[in-house]
Protein backbone atom coordinates (compact mmCIF):
# COMPACT_ATOMS: atom_id res chain seq x y z
CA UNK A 1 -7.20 16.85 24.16
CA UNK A 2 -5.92 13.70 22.80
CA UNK A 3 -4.74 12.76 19.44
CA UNK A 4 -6.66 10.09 17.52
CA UNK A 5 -3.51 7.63 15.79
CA UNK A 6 -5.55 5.16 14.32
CA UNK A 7 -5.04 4.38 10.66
CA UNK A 8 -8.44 4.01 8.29
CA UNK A 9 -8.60 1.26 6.47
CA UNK A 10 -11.73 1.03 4.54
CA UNK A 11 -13.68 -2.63 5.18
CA UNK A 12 -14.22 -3.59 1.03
CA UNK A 13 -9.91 -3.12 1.38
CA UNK A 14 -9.61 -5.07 4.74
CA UNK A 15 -11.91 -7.87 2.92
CA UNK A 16 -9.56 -8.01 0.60
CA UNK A 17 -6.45 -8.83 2.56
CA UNK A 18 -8.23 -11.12 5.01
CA UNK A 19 -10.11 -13.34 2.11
CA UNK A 20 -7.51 -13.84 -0.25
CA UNK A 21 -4.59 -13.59 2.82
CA UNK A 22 -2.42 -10.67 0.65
CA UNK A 23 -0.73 -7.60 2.41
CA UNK A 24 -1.83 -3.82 2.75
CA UNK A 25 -0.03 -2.46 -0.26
CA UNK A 26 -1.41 -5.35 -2.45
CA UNK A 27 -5.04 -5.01 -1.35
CA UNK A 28 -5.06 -1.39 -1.48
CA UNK A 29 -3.78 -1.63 -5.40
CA UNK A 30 -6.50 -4.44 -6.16
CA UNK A 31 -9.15 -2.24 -4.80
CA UNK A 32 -7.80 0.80 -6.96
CA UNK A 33 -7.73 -1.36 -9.93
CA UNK A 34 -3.60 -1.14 -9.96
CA UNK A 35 -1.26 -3.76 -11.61
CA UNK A 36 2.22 -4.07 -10.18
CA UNK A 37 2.48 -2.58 -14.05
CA UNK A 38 0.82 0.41 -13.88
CA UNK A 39 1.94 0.80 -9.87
CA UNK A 40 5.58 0.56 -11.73
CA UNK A 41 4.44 3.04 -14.03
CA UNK A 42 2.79 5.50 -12.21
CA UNK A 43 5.36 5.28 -9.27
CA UNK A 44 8.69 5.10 -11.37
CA UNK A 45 9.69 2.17 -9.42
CA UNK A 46 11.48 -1.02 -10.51
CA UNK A 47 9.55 -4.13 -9.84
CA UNK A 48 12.29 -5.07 -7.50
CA UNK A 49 11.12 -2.03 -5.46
CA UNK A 50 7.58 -2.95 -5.48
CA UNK A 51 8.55 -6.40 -4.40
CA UNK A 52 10.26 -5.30 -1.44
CA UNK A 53 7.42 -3.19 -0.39
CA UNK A 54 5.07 -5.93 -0.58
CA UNK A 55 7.56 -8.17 1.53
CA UNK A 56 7.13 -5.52 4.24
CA UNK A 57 10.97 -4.37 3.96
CA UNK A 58 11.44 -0.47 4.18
CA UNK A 59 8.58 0.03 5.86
CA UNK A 60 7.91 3.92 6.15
CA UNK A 61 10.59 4.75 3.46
CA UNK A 62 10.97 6.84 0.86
CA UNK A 63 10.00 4.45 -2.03
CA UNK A 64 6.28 3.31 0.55
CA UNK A 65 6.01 7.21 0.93
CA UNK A 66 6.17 8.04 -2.59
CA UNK A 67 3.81 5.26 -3.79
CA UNK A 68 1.13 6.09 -1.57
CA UNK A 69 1.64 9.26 -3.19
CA UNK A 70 0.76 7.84 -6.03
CA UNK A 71 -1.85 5.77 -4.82
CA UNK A 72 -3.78 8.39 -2.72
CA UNK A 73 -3.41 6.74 0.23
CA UNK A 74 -1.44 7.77 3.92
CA UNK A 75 1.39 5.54 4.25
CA UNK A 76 0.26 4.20 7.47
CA UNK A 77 -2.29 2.51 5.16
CA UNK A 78 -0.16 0.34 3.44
CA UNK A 79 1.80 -1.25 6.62
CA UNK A 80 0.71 -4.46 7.98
């Protein structure tokens, strides 16, 4: 049996990064409705963080673990 290791992304959220040319992690929060506010506030991250994650630095770290935690989202769905 094989394993399936393709990542779900749904289309409305791939729309959104193709049409306005933004990354996973900022999609994914304008399709939930998230701010980098409340994503600060909800994740208990410094904007810095944030910023970093949306640059694509520390990809599969701690800090992109935790918020799609928060987000309720795999990780794997927030890495370009």
């Amino acid at each position: 049996m094989t394993k399936n290791n393709s990542v779900h992304i749904p289309y409305p959220v791939m729309g959104l990064k193709i049409e306005n040319d933004w990354n996973l992690l900022t999609a994914w929060c304008r399709y939930l409705g998230l701010g980098w506010q409340d994503l600060a506030a909800r994740s208990h991250l410094s904007f810095s963080a944030l910023s970093k994650l949306e640059n694509g630095d520390n990809q599969m770290s701690d800090d992109l673990k935790h918020v799609a935690f928060v987000m309720g989202v795999k990780p794997e769905q927030l890495v370009d």
